[in-house]
Structures are given as C-alpha cells and as structure tokens.
Protein backbone atom coordinates (compact mmCIF):
# COMPACT_ATOMS: atom_id res chain seq x y z
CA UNK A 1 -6.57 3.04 14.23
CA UNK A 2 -9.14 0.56 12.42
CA UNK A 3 -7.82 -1.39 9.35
CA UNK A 4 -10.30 0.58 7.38
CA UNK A 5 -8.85 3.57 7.98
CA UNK A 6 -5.35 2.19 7.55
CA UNK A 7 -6.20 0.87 4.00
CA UNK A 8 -7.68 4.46 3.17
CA UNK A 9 -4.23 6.09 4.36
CA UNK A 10 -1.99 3.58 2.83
CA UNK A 11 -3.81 3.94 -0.26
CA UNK A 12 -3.44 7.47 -0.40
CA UNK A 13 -0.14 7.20 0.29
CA UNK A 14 0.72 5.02 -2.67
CA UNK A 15 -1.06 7.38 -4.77
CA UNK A 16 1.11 10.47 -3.67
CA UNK A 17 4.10 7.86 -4.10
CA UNK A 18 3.04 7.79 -8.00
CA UNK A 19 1.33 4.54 -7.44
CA UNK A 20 -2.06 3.83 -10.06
CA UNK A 21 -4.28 1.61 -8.07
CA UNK A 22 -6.50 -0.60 -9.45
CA UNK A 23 -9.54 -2.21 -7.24
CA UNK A 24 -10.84 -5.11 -8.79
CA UNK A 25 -11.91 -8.56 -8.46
CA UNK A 26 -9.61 -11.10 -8.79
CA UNK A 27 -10.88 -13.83 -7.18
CA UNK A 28 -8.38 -14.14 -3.79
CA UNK A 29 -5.49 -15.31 -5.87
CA UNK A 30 -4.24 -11.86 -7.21
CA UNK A 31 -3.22 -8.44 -6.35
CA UNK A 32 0.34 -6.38 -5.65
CA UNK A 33 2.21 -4.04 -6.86
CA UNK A 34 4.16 -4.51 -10.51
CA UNK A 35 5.30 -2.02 -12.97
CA UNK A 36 4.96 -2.11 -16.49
CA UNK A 37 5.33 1.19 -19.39
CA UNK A 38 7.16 2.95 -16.51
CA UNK A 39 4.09 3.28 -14.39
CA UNK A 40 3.65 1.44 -10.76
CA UNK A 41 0.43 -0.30 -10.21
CA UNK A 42 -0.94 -1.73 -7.04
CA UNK A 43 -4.23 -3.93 -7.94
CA UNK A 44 -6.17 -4.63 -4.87
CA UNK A 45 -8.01 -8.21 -4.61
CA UNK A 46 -11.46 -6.62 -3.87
CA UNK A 47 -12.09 -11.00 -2.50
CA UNK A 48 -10.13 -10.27 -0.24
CA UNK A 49 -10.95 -9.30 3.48
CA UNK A 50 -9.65 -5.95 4.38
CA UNK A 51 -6.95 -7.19 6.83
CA UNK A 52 -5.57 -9.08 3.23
CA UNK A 53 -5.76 -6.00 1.36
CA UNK A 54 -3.82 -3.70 3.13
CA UNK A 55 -0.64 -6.59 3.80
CA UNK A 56 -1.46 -6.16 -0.15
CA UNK A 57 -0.71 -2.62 0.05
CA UNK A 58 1.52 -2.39 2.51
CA UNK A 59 4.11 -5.21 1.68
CA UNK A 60 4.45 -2.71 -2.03
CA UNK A 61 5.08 0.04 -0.01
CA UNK A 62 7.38 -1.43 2.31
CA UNK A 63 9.23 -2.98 -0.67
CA UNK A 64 9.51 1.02 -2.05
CA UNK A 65 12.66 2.69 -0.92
CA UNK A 66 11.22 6.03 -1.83
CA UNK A 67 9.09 5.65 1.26
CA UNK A 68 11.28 7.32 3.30
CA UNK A 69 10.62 10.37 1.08
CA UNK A 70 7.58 10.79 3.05
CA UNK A 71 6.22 11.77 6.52
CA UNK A 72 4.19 9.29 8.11
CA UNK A 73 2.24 9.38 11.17
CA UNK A 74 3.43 7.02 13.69
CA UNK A 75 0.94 4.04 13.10
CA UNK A 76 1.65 4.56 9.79
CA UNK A 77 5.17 4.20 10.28
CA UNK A 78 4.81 0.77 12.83
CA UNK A 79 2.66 -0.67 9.93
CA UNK A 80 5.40 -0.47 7.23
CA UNK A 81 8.59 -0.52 9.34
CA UNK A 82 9.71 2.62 8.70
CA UNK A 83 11.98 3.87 11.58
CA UNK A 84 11.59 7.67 12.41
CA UNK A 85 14.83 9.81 11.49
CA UNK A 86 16.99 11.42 13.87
C-alpha cells in the first residue's frame, strides 16, 4: 500500500479512536499527539514529507493502548505493531 494511502487510513483511524487532528504548518520541528481539556490531539507537521507524517501518526497510535479496540487490516497492523489475536 502507498504511504499516501497509509496516512489517509491511519488518520481515519485516529479519528474513530477520538483523536482531533490538526494539519498545520509547523515548520519541521513540531507535530504528535498530546492531550489537553480531556481531548487527544494529533497535529500533523504539514513541512514534513509524507513518510515523516505518518511515523507522526503512527508512533501516537502505537503509543495508544486502546488500539487494540480496533480491527485493522493487516498492513495496518505491520505498520503499528499490533499482533493479530488468537
């Protein structure tokens, strides 16, 4: 699958994870996830390349234990180290 795509998905998965992304630009030396008034956030470094922004988006998810809430397709699953359940 293309990186593109992967962003897209991870993305979308964040959102249905109760994620509020932000896109903006931050110049290359921002971007992550954070929480702050009981909302998660993931901003996305639009400087960045889009290789850089989904490690941005992925390494939040990853760090998420709720992830395992959720079925992922199996690239989906390689990306964020997510073993599949018995």
């Amino acid at each position: 699958m293309h990186t593109v795509e992967l962003l897209e998905q991870s993305l979308e998965l964040a959102e249905r994870m109760g994620y509020k992304i932000r896109q903006e630009w931050l110049g290359g030396t921002g971007g992550g996830a954070c929480e702050f008034s009981g909302q998660k956030w993931i901003f996305v470094d639009l400087a960045l390349n889009a290789v850089e922004q989904l490690d941005q988006v992925s390494s939040a998810l990853r760090d998420d234990p709720g992830i395992y809430l959720y079925s992922l397709n199996p690239e989906m699953r390689r990306l964020l180290g997510v073993r599949q359940s018995a």
